[in-house]
PDB file of N, CA and C in Angstrom:
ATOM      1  N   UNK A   1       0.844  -1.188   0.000  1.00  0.00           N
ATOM      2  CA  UNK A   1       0.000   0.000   0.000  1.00  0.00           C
ATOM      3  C   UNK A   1       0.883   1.243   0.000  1.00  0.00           C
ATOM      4  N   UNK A   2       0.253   2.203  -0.670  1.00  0.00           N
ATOM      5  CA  UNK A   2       1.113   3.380  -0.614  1.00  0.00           C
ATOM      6  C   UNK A   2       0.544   4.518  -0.342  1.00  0.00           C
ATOM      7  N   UNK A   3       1.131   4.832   0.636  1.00  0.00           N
ATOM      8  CA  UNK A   3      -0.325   6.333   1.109  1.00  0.00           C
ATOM      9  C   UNK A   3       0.630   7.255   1.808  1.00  0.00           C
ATOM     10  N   UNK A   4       0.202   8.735   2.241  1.00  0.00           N
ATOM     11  CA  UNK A   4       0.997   9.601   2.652  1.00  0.00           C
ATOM     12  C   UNK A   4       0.515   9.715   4.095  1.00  0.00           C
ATOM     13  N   UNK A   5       1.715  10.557   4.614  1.00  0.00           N
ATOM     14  CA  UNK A   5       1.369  10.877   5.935  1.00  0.00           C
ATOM     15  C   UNK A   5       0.074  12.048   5.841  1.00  0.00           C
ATOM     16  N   UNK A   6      -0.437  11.819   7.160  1.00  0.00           N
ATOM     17  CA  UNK A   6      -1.831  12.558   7.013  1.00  0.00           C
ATOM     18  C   UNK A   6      -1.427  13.938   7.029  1.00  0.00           C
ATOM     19  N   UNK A   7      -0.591  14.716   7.293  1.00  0.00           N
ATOM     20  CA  UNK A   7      -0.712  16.229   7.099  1.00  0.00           C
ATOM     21  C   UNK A   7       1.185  16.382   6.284  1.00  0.00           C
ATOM     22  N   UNK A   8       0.431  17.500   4.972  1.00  0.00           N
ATOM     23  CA  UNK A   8       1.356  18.132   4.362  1.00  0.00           C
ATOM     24  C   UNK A   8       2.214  18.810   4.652  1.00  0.00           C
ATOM     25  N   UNK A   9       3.287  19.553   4.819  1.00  0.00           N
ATOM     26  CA  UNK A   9       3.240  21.351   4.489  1.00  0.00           C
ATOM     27  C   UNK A   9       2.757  21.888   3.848  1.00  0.00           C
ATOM     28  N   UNK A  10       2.059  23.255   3.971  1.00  0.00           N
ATOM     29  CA  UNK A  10       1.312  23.396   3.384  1.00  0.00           C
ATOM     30  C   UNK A  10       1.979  24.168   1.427  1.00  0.00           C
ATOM     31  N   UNK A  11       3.601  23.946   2.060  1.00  0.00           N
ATOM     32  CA  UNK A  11       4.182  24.706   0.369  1.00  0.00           C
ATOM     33  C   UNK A  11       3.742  22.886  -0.547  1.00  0.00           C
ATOM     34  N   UNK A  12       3.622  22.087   0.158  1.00  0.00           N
ATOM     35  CA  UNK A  12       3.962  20.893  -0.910  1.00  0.00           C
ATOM     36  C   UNK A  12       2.027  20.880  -0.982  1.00  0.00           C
ATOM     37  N   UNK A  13       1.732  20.265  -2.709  1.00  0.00           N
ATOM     38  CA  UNK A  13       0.710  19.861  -2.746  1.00  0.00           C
ATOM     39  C   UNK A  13      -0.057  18.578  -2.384  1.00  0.00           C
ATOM     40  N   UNK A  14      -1.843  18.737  -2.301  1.00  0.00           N
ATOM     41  CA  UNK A  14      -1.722  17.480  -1.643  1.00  0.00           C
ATOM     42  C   UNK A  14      -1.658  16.357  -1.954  1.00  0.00           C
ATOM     43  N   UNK A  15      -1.537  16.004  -3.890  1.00  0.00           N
ATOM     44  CA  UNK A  15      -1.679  15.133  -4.540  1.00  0.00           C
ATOM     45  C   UNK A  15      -0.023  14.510  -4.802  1.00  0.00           C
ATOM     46  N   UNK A  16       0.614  14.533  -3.676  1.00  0.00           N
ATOM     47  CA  UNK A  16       2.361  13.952  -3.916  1.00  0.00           C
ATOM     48  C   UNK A  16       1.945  12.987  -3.215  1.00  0.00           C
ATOM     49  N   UNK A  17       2.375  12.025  -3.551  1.00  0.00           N
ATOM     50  CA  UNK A  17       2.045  11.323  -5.336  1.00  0.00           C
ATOM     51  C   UNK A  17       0.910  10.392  -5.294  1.00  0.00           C
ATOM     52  N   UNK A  18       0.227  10.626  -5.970  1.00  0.00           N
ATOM     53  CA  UNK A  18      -1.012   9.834  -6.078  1.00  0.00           C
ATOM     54  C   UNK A  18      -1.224   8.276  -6.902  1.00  0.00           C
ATOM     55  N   UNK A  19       0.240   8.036  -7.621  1.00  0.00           N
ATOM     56  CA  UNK A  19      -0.183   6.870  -7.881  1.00  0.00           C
ATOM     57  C   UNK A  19       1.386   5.584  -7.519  1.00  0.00           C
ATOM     58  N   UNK A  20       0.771   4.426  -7.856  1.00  0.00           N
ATOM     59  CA  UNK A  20       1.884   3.484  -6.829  1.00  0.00           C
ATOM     60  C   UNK A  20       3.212   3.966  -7.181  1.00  0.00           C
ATOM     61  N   UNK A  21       4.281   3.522  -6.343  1.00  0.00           N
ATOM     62  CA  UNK A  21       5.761   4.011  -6.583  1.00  0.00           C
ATOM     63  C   UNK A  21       6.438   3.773  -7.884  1.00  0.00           C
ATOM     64  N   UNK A  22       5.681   2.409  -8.085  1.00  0.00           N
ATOM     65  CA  UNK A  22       6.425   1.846  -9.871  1.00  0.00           C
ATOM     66  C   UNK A  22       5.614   2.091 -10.594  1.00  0.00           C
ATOM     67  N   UNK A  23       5.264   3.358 -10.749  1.00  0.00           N
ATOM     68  CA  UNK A  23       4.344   4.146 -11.788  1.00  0.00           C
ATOM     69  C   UNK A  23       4.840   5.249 -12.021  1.00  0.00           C
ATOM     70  N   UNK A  24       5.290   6.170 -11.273  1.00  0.00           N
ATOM     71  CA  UNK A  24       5.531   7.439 -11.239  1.00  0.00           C
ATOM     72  C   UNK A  24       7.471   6.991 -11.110  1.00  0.00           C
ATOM     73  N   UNK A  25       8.085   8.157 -11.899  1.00  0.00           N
ATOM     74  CA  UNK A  25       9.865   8.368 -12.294  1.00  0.00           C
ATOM     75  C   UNK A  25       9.837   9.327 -11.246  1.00  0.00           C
ATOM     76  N   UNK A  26       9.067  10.373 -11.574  1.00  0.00           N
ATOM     77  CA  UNK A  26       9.479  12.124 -10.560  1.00  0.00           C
ATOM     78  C   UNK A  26       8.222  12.936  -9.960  1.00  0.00           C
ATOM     79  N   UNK A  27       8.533  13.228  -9.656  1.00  0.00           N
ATOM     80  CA  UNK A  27       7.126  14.450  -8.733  1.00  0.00           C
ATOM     81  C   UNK A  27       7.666  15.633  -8.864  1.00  0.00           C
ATOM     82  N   UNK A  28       6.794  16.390  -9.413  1.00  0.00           N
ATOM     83  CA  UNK A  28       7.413  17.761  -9.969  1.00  0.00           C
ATOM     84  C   UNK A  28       7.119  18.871  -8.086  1.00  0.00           C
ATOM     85  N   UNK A  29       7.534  19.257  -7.608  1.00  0.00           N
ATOM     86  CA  UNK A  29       7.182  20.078  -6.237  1.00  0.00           C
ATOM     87  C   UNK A  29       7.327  21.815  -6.943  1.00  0.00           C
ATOM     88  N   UNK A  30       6.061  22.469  -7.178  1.00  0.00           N
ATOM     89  CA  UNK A  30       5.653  23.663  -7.265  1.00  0.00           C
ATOM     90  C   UNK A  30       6.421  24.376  -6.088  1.00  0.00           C
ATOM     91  N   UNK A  31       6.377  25.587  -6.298  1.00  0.00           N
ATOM     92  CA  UNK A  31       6.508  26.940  -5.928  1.00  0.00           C
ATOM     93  C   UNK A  31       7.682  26.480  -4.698  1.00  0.00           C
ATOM     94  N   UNK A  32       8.581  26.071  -5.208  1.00  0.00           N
ATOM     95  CA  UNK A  32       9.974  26.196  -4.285  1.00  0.00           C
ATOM     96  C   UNK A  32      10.387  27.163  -3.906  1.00  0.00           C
ATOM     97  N   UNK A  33      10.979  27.659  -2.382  1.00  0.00           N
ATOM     98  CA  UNK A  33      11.157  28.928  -2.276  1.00  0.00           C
ATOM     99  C   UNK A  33      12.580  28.594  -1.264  1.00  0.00           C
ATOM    100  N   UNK A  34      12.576  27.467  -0.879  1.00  0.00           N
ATOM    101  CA  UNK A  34      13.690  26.843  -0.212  1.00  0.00           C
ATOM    102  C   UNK A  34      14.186  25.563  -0.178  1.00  0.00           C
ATOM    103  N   UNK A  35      15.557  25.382   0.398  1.00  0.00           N
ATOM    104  CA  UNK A  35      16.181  23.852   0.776  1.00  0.00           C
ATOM    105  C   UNK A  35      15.128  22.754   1.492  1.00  0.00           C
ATOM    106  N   UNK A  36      14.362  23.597   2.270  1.00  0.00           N
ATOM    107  CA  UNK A  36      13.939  23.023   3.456  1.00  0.00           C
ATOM    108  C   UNK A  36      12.423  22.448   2.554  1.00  0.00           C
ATOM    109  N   UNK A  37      11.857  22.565   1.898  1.00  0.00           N
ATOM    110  CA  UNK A  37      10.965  21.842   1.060  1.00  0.00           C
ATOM    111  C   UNK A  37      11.165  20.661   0.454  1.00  0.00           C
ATOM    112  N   UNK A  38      12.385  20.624   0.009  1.00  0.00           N
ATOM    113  CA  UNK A  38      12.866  19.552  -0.757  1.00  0.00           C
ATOM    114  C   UNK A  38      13.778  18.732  -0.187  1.00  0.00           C
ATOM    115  N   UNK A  39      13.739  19.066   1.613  1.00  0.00           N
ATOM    116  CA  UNK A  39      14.375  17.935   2.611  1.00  0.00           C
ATOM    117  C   UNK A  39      12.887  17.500   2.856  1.00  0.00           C
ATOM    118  N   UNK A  40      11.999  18.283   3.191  1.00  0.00           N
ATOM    119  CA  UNK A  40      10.504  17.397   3.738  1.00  0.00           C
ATOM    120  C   UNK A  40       9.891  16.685   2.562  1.00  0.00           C
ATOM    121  N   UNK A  41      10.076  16.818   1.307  1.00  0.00           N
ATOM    122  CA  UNK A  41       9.206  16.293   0.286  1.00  0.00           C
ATOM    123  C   UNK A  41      10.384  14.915   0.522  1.00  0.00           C
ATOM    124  N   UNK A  42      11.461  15.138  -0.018  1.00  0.00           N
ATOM    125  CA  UNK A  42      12.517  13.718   0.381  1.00  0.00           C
ATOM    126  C   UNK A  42      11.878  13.219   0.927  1.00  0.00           C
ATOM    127  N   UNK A  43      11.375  13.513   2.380  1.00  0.00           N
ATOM    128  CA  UNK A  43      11.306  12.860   3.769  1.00  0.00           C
ATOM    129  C   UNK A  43      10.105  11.481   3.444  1.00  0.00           C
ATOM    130  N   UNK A  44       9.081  12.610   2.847  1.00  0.00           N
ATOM    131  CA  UNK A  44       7.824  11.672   2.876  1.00  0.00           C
ATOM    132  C   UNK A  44       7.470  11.130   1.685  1.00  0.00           C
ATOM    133  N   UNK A  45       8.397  11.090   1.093  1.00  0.00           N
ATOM    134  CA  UNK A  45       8.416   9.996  -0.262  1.00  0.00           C
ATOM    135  C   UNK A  45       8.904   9.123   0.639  1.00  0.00           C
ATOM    136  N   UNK A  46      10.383   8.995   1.131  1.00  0.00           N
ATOM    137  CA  UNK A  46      10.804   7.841   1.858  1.00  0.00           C
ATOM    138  C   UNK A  46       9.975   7.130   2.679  1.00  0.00           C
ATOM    139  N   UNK A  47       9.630   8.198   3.915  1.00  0.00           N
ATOM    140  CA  UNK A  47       8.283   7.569   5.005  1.00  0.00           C
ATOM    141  C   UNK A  47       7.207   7.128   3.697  1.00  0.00           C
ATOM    142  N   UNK A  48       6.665   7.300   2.814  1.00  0.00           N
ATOM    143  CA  UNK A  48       5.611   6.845   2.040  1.00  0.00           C
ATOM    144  C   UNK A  48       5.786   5.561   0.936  1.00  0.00           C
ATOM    145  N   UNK A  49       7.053   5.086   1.297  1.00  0.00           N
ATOM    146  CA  UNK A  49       7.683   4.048   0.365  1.00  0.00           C
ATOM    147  C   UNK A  49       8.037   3.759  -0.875  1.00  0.00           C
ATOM    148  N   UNK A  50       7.567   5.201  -1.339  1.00  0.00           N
ATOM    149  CA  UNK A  50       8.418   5.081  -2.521  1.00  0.00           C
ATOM    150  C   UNK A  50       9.838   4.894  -3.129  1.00  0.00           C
ATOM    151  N   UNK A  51       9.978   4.519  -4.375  1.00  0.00           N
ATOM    152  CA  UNK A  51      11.417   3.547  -4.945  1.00  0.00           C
ATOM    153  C   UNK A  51      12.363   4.717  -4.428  1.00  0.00           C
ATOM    154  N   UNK A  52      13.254   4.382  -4.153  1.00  0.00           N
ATOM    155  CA  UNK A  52      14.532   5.716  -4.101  1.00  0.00           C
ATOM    156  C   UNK A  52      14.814   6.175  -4.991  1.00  0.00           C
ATOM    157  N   UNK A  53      14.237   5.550  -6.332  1.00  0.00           N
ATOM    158  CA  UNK A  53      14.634   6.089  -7.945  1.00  0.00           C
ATOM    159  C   UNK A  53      13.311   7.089  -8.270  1.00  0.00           C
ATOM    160  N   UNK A  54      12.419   7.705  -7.292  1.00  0.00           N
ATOM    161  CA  UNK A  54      11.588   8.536  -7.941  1.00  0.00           C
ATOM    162  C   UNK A  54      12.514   9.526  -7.432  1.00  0.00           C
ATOM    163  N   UNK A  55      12.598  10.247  -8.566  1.00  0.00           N
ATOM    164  CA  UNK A  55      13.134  11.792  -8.394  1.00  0.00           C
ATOM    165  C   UNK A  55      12.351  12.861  -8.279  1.00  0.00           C
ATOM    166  N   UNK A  56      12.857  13.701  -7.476  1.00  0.00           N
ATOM    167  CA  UNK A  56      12.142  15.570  -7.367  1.00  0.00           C
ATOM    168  C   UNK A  56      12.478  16.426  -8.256  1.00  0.00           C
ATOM    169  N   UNK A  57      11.856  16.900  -9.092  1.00  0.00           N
ATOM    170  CA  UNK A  57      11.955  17.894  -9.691  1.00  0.00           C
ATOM    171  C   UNK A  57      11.659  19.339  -9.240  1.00  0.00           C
ATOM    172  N   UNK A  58      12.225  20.349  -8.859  1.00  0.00           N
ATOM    173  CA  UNK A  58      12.180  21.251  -8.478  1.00  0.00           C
ATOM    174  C   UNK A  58      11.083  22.377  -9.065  1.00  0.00           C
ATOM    175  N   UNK A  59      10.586  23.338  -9.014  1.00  0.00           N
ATOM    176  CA  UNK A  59       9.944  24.630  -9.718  1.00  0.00           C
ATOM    177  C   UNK A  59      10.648  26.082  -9.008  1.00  0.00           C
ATOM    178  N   UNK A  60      11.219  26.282  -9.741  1.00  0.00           N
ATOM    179  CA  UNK A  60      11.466  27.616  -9.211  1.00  0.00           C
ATOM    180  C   UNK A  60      10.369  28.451  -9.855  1.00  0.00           C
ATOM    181  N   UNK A  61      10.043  29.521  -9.317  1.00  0.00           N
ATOM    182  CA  UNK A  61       8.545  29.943  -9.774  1.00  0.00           C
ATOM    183  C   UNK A  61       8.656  31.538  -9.291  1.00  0.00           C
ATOM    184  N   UNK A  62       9.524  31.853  -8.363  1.00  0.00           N
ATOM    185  CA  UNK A  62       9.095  33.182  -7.630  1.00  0.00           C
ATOM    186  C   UNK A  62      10.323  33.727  -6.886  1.00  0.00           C
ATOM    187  N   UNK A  63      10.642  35.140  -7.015  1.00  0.00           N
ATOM    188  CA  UNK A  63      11.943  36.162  -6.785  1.00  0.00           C
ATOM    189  C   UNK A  63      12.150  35.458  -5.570  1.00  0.00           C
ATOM    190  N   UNK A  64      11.290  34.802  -4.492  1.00  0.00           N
ATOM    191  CA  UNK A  64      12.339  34.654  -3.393  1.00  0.00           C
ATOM    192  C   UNK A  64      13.087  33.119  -3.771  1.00  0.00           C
ATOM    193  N   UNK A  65      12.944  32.270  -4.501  1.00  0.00           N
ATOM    194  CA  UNK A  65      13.389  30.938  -5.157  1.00  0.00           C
ATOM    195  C   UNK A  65      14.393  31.138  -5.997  1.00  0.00           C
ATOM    196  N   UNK A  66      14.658  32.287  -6.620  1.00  0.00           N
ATOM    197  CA  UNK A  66      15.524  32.743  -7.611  1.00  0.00           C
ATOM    198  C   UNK A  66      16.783  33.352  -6.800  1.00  0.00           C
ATOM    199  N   UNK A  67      16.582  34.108  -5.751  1.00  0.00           N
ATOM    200  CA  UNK A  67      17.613  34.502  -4.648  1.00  0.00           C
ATOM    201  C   UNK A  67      18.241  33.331  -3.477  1.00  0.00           C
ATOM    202  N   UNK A  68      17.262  32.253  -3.706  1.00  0.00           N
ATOM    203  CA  UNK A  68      17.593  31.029  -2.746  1.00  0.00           C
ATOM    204  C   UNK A  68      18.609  29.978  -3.946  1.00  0.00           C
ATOM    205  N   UNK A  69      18.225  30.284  -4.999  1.00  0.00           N
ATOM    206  CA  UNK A  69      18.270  29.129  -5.844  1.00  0.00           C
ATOM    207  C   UNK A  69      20.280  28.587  -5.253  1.00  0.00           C
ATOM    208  N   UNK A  70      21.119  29.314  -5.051  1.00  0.00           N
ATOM    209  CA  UNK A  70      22.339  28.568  -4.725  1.00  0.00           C
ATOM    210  C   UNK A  70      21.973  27.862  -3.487  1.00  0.00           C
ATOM    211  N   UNK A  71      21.556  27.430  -2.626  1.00  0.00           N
ATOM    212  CA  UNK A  71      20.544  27.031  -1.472  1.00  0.00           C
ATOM    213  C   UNK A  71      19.984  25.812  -1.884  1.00  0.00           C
ATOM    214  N   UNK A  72      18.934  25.931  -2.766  1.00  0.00           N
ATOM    215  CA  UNK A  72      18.150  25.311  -3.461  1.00  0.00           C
ATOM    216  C   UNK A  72      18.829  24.076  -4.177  1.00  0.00           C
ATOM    217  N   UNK A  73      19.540  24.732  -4.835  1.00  0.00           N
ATOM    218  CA  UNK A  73      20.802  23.451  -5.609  1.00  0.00           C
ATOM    219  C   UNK A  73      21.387  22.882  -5.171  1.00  0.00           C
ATOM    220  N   UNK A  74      21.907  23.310  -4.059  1.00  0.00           N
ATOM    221  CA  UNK A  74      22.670  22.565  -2.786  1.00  0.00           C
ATOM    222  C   UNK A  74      22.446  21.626  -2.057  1.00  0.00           C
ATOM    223  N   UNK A  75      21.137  21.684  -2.081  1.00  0.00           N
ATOM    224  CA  UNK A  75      20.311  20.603  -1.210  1.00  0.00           C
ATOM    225  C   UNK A  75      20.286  19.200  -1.843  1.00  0.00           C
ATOM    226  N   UNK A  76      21.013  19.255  -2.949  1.00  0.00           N
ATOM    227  CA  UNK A  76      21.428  18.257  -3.941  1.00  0.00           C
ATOM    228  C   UNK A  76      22.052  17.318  -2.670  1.00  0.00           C
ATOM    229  N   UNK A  77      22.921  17.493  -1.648  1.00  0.00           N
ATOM    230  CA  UNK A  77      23.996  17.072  -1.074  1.00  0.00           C
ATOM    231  C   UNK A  77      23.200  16.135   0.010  1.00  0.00           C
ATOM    232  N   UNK A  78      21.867  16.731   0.028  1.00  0.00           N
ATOM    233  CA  UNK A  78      21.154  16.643   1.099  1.00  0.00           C
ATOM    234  C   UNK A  78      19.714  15.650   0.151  1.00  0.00           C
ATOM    235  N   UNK A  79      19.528  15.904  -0.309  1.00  0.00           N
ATOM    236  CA  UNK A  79      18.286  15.132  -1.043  1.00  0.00           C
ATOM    237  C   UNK A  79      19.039  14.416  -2.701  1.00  0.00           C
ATOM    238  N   UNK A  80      18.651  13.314  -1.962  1.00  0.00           N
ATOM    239  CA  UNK A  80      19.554  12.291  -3.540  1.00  0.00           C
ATOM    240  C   UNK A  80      18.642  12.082  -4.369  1.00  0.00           C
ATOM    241  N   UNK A  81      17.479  12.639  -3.844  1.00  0.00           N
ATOM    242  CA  UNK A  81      16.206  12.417  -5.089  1.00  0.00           C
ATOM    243  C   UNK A  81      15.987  13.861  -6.669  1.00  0.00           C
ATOM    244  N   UNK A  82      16.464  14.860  -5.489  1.00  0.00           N
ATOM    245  CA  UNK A  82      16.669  16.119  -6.414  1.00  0.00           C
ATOM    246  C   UNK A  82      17.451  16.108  -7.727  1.00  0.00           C
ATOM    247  N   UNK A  83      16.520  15.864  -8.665  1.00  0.00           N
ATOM    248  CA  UNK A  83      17.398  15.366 -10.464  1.00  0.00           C
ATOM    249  C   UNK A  83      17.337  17.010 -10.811  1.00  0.00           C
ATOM    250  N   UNK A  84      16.274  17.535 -11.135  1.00  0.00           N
ATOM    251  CA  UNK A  84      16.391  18.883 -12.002  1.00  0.00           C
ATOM    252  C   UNK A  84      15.489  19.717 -11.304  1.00  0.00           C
ATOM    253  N   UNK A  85      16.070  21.463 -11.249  1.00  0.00           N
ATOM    254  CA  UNK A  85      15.536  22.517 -11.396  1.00  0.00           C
ATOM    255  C   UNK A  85      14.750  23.279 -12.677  1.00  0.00           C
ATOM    256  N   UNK A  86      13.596  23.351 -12.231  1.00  0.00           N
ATOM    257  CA  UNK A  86      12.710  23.765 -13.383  1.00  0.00           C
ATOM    258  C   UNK A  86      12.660  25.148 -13.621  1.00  0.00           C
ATOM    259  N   UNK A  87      12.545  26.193 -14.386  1.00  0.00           N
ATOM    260  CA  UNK A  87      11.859  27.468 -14.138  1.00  0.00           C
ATOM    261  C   UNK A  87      10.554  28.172 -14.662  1.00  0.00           C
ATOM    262  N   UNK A  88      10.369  28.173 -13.600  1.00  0.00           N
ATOM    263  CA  UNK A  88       8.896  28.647 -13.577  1.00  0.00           C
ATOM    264  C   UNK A  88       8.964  29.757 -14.479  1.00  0.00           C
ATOM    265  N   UNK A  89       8.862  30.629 -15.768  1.00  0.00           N
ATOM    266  CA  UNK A  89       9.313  31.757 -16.156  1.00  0.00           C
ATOM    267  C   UNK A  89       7.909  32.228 -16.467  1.00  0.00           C
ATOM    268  N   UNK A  90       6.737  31.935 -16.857  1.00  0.00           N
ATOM    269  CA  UNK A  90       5.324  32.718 -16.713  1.00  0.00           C
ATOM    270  C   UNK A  90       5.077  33.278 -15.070  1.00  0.00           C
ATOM    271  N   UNK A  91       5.461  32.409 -14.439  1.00  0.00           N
ATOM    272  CA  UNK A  91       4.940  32.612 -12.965  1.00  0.00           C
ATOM    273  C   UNK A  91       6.044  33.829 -12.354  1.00  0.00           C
ATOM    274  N   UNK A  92       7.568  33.887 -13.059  1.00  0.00           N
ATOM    275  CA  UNK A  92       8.368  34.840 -12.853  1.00  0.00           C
ATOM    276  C   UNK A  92       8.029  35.987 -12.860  1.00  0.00           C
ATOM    277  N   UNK A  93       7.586  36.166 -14.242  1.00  0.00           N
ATOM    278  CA  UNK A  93       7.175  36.942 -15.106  1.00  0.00           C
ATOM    279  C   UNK A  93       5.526  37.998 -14.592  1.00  0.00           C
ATOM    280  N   UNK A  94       4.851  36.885 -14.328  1.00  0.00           N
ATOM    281  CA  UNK A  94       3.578  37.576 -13.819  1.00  0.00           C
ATOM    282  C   UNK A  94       3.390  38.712 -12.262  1.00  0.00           C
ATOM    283  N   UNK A  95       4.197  40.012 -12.704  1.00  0.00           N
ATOM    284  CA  UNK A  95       4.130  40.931 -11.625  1.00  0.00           C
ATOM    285  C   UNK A  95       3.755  42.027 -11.920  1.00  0.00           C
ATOM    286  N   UNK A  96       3.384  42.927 -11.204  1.00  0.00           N
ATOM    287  CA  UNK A  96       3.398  44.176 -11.456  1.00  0.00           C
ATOM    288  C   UNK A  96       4.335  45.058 -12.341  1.00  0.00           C
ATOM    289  N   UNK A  97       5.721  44.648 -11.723  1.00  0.00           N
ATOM    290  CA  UNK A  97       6.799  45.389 -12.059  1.00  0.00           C
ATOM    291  C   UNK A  97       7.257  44.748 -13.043  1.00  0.00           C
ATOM    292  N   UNK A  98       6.696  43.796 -13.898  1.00  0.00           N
ATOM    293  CA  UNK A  98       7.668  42.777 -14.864  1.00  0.00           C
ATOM    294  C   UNK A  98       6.985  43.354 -16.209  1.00  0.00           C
ATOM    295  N   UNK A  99       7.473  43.708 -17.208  1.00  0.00           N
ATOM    296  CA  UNK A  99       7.041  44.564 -18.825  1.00  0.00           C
ATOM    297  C   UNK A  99       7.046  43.387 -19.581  1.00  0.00           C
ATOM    298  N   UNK A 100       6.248  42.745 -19.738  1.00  0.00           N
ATOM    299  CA  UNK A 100       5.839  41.901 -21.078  1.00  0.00           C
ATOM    300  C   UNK A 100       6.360  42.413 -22.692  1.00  0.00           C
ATOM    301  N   UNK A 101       6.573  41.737 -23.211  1.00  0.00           N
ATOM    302  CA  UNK A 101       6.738  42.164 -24.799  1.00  0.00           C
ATOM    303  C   UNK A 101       6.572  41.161 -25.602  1.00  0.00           C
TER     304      UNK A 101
END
């Protein structure tokens, strides 16, 4: 059986991961803003039994993820599941202060 612990954080969504371990390669984790997300998402893939070969894919998505991102990458050292950083660049992009063209 494969099921999650009953409460999230609330940065991770609640559908990680919804289907058995030898189904799913990676779990993409939205709106990264730190290391410390992608030690708890680690955490409860492991506590949730999934293969050690599903990987995290990161989202960088938002100015404070982009100022963390040497942080963020680092956690490589720390989470052996962390394969790739994504970038969020619509979600970058979508501000007040950001000029479209």
């Amino acid at each position: 059986s494969f099921s999650l612990p009953p409460a999230l954080p609330p940065s991770l969504p609640p559908s990680l991961p919804l289907s058995p371990p030898g189904k799913v390669d990676a779990v993409i984790i939205p709106k990264v803003q730190n290391a410390d997300t992608l030690i708890t998402a680690n955490e409860l893939l492991s506590r949730s039994g999934a293969s050690p070969r599903m990987a995290i894919w990161a989202m960088i998505e938002t100015p404070a993820a982009v100022m963390n991102i040497k942080e963020i990458s680092q956690s490589a050292n720390f989470v052996p599941r962390l394969e790739a950083l994504m970038m969020g660049t619509s979600d970058l992009t979508v501000r007040d202060d950001v000029v479209r063209e």
